[in-house]
Protein backbone atom coordinates (compact mmCIF):
# COMPACT_ATOMS: atom_id res chain seq x y z
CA UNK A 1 156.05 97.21 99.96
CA UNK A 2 157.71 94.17 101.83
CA UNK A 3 158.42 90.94 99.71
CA UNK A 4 155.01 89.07 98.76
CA UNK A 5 155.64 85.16 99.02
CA UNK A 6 153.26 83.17 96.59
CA UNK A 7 152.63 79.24 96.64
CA UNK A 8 152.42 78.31 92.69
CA UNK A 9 151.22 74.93 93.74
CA UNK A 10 154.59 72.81 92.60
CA UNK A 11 156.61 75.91 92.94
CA UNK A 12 157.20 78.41 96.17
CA UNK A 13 157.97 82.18 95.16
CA UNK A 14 159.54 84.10 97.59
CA UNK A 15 162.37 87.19 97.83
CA UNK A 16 165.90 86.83 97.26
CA UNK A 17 167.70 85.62 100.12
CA UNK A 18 171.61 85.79 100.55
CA UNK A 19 172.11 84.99 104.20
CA UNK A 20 173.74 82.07 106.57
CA UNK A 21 170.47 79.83 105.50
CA UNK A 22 169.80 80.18 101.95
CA UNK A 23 172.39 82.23 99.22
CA UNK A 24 170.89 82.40 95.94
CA UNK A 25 173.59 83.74 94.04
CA UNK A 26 175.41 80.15 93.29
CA UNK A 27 171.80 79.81 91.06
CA UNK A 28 171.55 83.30 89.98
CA UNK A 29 175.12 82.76 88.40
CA UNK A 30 173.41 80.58 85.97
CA UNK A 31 170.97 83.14 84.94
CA UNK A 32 174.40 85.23 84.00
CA UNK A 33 173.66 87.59 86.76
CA UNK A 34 177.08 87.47 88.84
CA UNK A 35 176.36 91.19 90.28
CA UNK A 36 176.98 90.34 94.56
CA UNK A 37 174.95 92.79 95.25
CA UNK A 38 171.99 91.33 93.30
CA UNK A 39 169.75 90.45 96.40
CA UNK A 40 170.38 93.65 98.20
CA UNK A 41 169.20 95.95 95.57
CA UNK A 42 166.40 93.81 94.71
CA UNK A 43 165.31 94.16 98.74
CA UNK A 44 165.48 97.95 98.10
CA UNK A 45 163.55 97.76 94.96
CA UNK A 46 160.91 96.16 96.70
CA UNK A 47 160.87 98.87 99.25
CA UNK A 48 160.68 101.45 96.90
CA UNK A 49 158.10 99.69 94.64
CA UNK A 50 160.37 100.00 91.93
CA UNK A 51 160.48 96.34 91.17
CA UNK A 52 159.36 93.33 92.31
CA UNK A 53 161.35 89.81 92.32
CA UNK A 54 160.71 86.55 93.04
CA UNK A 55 162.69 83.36 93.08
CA UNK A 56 160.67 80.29 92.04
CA UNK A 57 161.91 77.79 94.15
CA UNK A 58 161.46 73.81 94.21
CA UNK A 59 159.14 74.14 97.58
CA UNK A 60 161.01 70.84 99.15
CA UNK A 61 164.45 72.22 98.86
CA UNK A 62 164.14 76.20 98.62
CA UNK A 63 166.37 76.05 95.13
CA UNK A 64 165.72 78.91 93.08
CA UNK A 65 165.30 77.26 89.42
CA UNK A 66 163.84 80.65 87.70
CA UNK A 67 163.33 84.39 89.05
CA UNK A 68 160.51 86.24 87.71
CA UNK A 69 160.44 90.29 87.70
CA UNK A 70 157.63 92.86 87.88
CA UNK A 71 157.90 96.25 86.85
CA UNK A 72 155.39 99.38 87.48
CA UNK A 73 154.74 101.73 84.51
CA UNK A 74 152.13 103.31 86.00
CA UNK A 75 148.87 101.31 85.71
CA UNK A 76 150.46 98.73 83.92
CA UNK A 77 153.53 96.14 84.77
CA UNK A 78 156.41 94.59 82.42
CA UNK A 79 156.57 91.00 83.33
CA UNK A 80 160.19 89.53 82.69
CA UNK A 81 162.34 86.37 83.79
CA UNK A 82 164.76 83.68 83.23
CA UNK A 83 164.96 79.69 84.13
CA UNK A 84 167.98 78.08 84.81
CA UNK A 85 168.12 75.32 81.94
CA UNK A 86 165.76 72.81 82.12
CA UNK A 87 163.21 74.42 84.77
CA UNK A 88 161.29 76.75 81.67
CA UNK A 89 157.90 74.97 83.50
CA UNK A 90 159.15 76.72 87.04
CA UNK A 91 159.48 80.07 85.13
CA UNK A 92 155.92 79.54 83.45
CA UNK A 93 154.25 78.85 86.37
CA UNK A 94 155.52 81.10 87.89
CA UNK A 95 154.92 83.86 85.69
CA UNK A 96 151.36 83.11 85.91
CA UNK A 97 151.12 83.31 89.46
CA UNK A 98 152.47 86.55 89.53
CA UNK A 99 150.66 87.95 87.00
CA UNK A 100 147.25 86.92 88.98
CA UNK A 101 149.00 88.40 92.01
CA UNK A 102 150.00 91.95 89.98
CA UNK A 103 146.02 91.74 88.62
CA UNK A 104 144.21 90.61 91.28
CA UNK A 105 145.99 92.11 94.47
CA UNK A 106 148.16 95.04 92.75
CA UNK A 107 145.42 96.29 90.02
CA UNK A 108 148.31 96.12 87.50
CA UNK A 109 147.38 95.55 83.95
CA UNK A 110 150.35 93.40 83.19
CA UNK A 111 152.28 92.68 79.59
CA UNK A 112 155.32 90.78 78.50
């Protein structure tokens, strides 16, 4: 599947980016995840429907404040994610939003 983008309401999900206009991986250092190769595997996963990612971004600026992660198990999906500090709302809502998206439009039965 190719990356889903969401609108939260105050937040914007979309996929990874690490290219000339936006490079998440300054704010993905603060989740602890220094890995350079981060986005590019996460572009595969997505291709492979091994795992979905999102960054939930500030939708006036494109800043990724939290990144939330979907993984199949079959009928079901493990939810996960981190917030940079302060931004636990961002990661919240957008939990939420992709757990409706992983019910609604996937069929997923998701858990945490």
């Amino acid at each position: 599947m190719e990356p889903v983008e969401i609108n939260a309401g105050g937040w914007y999900l979309r996929a990874l980016r690490a290219d000339e206009r936006v490079d998440d991986r300054p704010a993905l250092a603060d989740g602890s995840i220094t890995d350079p190769d981060h986005v590019q595997r996460s572009h595969a996963a997505w291709k492979s429907d091994e795992q979905y990612t999102w960054a939930v971004c500030q939708p006036n600026t494109g800043e990724l404040l939290a990144e939330v992660l979907l993984t199949p198990d079959g009928e079901e999906a493990v939810l996960t994610g981190w917030a940079r500090d302060g931004h636990d709302d961002a990661l919240e809502s957008g939990s939420a939003a992709v757990t409706r998206f992983a019910e609604g439009a996937l069929g997923f039965t998701v858990r945490r």
